[in-house]
C-alpha atoms as a PDB file:
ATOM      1  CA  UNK A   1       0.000   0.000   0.000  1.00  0.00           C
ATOM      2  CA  UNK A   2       2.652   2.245   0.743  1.00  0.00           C
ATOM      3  CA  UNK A   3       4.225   1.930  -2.605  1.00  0.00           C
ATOM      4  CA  UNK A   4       1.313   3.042  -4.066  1.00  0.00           C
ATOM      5  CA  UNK A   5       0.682   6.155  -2.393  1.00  0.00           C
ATOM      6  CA  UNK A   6       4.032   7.631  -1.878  1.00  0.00           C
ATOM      7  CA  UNK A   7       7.770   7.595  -3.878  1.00  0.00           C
ATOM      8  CA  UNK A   8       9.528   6.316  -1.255  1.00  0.00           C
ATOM      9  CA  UNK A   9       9.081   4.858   2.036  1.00  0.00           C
ATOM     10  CA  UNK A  10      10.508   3.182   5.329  1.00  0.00           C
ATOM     11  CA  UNK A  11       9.361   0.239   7.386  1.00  0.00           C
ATOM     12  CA  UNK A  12       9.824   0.902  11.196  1.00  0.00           C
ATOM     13  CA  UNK A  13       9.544  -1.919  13.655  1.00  0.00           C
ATOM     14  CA  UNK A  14      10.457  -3.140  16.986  1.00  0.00           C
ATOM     15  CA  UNK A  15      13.319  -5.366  16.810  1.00  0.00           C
ATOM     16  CA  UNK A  16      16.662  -5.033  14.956  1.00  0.00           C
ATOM     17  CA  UNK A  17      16.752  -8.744  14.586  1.00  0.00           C
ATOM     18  CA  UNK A  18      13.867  -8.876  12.507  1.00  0.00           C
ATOM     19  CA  UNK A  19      15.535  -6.294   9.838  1.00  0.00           C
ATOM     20  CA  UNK A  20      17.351  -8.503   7.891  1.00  0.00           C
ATOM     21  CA  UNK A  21      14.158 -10.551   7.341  1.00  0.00           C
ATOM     22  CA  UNK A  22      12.546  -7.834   6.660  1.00  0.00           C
ATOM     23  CA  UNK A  23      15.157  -6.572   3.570  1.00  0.00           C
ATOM     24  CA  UNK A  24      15.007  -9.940   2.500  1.00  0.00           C
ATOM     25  CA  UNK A  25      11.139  -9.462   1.607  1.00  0.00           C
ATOM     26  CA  UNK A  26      11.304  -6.104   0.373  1.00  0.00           C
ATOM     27  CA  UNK A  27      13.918  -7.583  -2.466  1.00  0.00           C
ATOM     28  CA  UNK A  28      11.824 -10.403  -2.735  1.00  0.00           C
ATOM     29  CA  UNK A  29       8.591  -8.566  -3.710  1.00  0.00           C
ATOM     30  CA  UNK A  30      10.767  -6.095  -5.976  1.00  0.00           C
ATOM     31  CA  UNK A  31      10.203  -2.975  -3.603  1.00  0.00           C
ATOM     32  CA  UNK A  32      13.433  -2.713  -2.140  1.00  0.00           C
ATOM     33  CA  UNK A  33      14.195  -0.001  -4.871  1.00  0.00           C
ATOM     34  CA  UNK A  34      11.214   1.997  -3.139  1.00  0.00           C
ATOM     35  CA  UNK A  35      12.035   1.830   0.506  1.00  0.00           C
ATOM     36  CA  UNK A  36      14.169   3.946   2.000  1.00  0.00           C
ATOM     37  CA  UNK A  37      15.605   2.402   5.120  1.00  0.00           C
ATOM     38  CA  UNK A  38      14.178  -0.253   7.338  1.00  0.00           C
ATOM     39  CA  UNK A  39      14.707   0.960  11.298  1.00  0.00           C
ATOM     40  CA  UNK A  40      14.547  -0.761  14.320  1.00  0.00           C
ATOM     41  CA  UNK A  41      13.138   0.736  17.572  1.00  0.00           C
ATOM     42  CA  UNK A  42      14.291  -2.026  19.384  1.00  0.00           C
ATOM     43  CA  UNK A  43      11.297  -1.867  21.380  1.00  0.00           C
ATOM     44  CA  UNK A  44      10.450  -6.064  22.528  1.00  0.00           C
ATOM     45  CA  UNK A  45       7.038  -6.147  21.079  1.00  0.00           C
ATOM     46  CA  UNK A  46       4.959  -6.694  24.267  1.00  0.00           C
ATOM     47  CA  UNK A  47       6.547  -3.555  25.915  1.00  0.00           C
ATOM     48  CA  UNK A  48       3.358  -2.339  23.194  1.00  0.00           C
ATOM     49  CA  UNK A  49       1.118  -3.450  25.480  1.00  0.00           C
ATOM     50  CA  UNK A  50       2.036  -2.372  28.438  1.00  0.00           C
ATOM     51  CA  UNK A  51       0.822   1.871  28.854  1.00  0.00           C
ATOM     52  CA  UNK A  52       3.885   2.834  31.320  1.00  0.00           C
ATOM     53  CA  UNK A  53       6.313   1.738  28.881  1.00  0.00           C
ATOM     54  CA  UNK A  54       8.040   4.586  26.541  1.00  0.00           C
ATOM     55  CA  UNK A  55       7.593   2.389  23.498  1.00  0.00           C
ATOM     56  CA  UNK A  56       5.436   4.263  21.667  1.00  0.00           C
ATOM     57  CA  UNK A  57       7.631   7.281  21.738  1.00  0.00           C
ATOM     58  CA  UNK A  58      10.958   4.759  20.630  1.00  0.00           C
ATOM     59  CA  UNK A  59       8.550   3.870  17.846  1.00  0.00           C
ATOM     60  CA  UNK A  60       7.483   7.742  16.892  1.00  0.00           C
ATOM     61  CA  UNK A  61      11.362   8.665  17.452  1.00  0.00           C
ATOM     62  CA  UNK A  62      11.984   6.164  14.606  1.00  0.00           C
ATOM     63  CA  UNK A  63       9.471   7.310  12.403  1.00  0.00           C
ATOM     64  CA  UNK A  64      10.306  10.554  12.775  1.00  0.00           C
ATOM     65  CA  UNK A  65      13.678   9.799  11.863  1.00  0.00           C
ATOM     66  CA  UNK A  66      12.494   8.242   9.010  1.00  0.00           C
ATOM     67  CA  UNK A  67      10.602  11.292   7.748  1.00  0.00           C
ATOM     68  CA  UNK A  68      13.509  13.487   8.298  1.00  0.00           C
ATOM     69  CA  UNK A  69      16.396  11.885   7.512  1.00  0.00           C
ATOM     70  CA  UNK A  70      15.494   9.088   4.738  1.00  0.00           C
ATOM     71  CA  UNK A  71      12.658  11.583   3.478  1.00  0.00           C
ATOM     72  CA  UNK A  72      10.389   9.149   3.409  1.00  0.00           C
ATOM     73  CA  UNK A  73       6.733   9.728   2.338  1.00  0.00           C
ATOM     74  CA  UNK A  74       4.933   6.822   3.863  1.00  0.00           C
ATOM     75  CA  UNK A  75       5.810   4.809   7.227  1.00  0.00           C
ATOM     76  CA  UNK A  76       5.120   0.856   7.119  1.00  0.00           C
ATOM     77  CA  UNK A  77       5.018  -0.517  10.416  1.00  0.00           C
ATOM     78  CA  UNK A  78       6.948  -3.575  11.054  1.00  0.00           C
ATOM     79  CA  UNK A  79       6.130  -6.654  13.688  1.00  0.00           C
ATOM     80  CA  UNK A  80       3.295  -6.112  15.688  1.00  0.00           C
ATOM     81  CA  UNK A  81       3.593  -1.871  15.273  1.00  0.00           C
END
């Protein structure tokens, strides 16, 4: 979806272990040409869950990050984002 409404975009999700898989897909599915970067938050996905956590600001930190420095026009989230 993101591919179709924007030039460029970046995937943010919670774990750096999972970007490598993630890359992987991208080339896979012929979009890696249109995604920017992939970032990790490293955020463990049921700190989501849990309100007192500051994983939702690690997350918009990331996609901020993504806006401003790899320009991108869209956000995908990654995991469970």
């Amino acid at each position: 979806m993101a591919s179709m409404i924007a030039n460029k975009f970046s995937v943010v999700t919670t774990l750096s272990r999972s970007v490598p898989a993630l890359q992987h897909n991208l080339q896979r599915y012929g979009l890696a040409a249109r995604c920017a970067a992939v970032r990790a938050s490293d955020v463990p996905v049921l700190e989501l869950e849990n309100e007192q956590s500051d994983a939702r600001q690690r997350i918009g930190n990331e996609i901020e990050k993504a806006i401003e420095q790899d320009k991108a026009e869209a956000i995908v989230l990654g995991c469970a984002g």
